[in-house]
C-alpha atoms as a PDB file:
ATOM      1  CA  UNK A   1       3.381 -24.480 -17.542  1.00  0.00           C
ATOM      2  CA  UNK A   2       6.039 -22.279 -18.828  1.00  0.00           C
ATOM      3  CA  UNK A   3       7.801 -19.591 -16.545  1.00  0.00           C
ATOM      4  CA  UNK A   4       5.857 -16.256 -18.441  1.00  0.00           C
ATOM      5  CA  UNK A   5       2.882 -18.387 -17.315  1.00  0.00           C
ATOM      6  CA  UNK A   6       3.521 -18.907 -14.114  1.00  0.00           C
ATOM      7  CA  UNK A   7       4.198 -14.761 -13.658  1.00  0.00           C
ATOM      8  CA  UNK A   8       1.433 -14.198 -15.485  1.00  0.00           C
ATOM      9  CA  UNK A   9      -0.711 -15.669 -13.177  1.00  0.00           C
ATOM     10  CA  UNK A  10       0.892 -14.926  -9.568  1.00  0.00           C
ATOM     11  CA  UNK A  11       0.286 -11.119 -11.506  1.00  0.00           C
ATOM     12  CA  UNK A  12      -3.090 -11.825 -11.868  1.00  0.00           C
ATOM     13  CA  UNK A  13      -3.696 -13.064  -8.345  1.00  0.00           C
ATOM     14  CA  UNK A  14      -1.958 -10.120  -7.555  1.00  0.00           C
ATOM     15  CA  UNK A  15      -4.523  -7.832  -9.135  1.00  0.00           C
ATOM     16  CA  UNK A  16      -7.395  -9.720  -8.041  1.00  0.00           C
ATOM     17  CA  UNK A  17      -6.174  -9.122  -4.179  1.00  0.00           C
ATOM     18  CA  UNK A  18      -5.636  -5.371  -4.870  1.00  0.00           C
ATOM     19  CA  UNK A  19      -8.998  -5.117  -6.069  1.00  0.00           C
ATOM     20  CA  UNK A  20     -10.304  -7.128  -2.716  1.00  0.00           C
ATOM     21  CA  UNK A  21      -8.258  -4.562  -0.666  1.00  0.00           C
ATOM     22  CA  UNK A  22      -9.816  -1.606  -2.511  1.00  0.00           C
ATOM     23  CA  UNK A  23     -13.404  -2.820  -2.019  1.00  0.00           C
ATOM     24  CA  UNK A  24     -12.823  -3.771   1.644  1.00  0.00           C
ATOM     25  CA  UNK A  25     -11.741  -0.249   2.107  1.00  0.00           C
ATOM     26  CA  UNK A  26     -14.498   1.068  -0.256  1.00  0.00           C
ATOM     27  CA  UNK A  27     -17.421  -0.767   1.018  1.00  0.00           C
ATOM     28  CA  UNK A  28     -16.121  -1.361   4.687  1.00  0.00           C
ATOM     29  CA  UNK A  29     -17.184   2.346   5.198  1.00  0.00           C
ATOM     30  CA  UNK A  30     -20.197   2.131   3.275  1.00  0.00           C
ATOM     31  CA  UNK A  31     -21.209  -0.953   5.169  1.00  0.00           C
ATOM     32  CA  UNK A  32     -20.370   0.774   8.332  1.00  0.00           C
ATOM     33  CA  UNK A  33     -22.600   3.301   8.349  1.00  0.00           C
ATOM     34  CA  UNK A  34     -25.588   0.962   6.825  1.00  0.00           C
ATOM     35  CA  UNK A  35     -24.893  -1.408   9.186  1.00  0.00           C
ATOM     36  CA  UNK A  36     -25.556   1.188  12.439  1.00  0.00           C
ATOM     37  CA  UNK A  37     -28.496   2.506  10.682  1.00  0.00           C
ATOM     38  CA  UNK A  38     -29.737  -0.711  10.574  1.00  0.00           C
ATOM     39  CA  UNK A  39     -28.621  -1.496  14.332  1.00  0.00           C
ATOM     40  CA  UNK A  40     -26.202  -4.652  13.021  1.00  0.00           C
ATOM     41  CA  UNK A  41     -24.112  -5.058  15.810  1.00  0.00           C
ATOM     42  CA  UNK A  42     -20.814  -7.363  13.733  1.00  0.00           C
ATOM     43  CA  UNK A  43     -20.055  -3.489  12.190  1.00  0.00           C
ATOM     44  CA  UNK A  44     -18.558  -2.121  15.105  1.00  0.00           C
ATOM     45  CA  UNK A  45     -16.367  -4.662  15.586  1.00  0.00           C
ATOM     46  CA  UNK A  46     -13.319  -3.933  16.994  1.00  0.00           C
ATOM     47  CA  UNK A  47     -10.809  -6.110  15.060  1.00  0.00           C
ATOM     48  CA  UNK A  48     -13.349  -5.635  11.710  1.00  0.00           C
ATOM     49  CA  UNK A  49     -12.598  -1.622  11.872  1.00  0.00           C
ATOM     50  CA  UNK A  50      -8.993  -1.719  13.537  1.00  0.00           C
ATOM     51  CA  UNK A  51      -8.568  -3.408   9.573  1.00  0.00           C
ATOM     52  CA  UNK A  52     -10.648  -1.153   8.124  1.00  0.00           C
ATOM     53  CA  UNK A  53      -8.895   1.941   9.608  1.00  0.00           C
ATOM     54  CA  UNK A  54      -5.378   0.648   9.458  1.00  0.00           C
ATOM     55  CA  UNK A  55      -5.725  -0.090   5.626  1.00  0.00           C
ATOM     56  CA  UNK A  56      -7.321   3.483   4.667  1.00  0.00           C
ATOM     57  CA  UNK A  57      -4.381   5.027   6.780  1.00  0.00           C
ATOM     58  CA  UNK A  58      -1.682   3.267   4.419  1.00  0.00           C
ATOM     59  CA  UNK A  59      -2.950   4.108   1.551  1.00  0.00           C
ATOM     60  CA  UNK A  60      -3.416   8.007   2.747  1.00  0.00           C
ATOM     61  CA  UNK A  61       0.125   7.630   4.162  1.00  0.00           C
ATOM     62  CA  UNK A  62       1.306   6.002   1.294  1.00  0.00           C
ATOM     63  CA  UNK A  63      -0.101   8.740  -1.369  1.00  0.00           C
ATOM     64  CA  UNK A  64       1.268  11.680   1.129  1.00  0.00           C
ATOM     65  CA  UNK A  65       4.952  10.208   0.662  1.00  0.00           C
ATOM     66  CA  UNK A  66       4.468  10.252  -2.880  1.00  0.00           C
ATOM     67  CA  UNK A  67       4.864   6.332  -2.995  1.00  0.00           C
ATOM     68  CA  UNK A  68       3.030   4.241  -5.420  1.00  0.00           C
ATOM     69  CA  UNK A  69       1.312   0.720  -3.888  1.00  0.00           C
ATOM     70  CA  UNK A  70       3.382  -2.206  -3.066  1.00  0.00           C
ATOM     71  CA  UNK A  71       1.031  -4.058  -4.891  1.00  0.00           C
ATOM     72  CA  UNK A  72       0.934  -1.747  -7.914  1.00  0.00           C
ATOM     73  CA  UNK A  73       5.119  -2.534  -7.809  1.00  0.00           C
ATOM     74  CA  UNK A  74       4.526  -6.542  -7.262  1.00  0.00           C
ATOM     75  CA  UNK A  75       2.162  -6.634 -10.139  1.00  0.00           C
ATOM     76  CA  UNK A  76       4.134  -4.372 -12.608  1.00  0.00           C
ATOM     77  CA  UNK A  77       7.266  -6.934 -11.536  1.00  0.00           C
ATOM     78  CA  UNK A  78       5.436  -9.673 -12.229  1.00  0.00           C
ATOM     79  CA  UNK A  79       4.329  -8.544 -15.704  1.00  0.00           C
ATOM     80  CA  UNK A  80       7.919  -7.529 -16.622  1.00  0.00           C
ATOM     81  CA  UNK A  81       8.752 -10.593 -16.298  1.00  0.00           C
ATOM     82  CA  UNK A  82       6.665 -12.483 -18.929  1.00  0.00           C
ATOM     83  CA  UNK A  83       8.125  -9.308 -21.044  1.00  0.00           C
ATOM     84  CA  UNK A  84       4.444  -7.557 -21.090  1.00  0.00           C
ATOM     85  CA  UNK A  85       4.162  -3.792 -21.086  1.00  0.00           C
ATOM     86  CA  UNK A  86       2.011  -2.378 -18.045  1.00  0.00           C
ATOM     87  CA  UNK A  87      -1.691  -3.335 -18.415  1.00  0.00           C
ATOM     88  CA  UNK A  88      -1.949  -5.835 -21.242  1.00  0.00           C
ATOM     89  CA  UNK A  89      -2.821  -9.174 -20.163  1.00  0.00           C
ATOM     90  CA  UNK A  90      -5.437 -11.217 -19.470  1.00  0.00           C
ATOM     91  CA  UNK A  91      -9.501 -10.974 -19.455  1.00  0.00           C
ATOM     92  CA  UNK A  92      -8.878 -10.518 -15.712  1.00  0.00           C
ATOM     93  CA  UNK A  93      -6.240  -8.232 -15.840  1.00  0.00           C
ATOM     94  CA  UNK A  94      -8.099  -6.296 -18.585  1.00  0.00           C
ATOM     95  CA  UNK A  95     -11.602  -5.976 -16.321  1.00  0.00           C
ATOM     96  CA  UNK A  96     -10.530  -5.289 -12.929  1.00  0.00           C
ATOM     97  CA  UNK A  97      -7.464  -2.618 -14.131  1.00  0.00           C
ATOM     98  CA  UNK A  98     -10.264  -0.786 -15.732  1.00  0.00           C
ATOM     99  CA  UNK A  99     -12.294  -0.703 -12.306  1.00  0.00           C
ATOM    100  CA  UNK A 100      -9.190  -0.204 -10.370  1.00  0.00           C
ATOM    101  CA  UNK A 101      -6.573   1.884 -12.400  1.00  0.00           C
ATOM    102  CA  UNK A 102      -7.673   5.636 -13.454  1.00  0.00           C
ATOM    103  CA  UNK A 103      -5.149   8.255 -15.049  1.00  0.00           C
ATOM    104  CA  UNK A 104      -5.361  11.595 -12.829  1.00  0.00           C
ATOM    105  CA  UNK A 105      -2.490  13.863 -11.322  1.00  0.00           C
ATOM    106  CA  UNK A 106      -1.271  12.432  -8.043  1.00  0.00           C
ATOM    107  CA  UNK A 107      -2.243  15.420  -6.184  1.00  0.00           C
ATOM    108  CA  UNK A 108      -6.243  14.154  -7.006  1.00  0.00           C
ATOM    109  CA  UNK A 109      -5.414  11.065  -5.811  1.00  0.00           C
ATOM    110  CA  UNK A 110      -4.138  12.276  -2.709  1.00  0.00           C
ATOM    111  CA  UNK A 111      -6.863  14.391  -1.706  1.00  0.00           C
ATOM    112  CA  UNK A 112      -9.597  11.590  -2.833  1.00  0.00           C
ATOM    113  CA  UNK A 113      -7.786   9.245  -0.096  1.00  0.00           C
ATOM    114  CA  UNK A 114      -7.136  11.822   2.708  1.00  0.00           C
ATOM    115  CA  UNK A 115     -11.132  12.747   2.226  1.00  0.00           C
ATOM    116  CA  UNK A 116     -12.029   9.254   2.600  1.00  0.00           C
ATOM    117  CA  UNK A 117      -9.560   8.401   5.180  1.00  0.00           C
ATOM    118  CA  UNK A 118     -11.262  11.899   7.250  1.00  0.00           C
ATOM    119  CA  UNK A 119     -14.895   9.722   6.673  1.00  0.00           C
ATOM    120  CA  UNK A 120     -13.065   6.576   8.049  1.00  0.00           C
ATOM    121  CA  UNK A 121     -11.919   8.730  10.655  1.00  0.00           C
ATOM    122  CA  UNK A 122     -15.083  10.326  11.332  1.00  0.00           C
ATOM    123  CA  UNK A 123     -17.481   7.029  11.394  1.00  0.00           C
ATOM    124  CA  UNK A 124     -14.887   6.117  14.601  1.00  0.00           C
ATOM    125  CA  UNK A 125     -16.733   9.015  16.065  1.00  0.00           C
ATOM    126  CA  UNK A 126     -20.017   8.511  14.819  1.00  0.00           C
ATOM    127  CA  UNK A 127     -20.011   4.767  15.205  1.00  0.00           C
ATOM    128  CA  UNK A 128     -17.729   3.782  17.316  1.00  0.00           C
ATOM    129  CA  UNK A 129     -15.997   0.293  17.856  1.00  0.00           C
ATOM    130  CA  UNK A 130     -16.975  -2.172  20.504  1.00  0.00           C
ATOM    131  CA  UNK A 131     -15.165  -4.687  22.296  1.00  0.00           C
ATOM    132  CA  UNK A 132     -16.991  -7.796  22.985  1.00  0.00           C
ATOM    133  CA  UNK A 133     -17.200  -6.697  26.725  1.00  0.00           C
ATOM    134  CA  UNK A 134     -19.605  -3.463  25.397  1.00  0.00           C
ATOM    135  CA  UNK A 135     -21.687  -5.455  23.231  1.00  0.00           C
ATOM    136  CA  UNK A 136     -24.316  -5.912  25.622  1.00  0.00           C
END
């Protein structure tokens, strides 16, 4: 397997983790609230939403400081490095950039993740986690 090959596919993986991250972050809240409606106990876990929380807060941090994803950067590396341009690739890299990628000024992007980071926020309140000890 050539070199260009090798990047093309560690950019791939790449993509293919960024688009887990997004949907944890996505439908962790959306299973969240689902999940208390419907009295599942695993939802409130504490280590579960700690992750949930922590990763909506770096991305709202993130997009405050005006700083684009480390794994935007990694994958955009990687690419460079089989000489592609940004976003032409693979059937992978084709499918999930369209679900993942969208062209908007930063300032909607910023105000899309501090809204959903408030939810996050706000389903601590609502919902909030339990240690083992309080899941009695």
């Amino acid at each position: 397997m050539s070199t260009a090959a090798w990047y093309q596919l560690l950019a791939d993986a790449v993509l293919v983790v960024h688009t887990g991250v997004v949907a944890f972050v996505v439908f962790g809240l959306v299973i969240i609230v689902i999940g208390n409606l419907a009295r599942w106990r695993w939802v409130n876990n504490l280590w579960f939403r700690l992750c949930h929380l922590a990763a909506i807060a770096f991305v709202v941090a993130a997009s405050c400081l005006g700083l684009v994803c480390p794994l935007t950067d990694l994958e955009m590396w990687l690419r460079r490095q089989t000489g592609q341009t940004a976003y032409a690739g693979s059937f992978i890299q084709y499918w999930l950039q369209r679900i993942l990628y969208y062209e908007a000024p930063a300032w909607v992007f910023t105000t899309v993740y501090t809204a959903f980071g408030l939810l996050v926020l706000a389903s601590w309140f609502l919902f909030p986690p339990r240690r083992r000890r309080d899941a009695a």
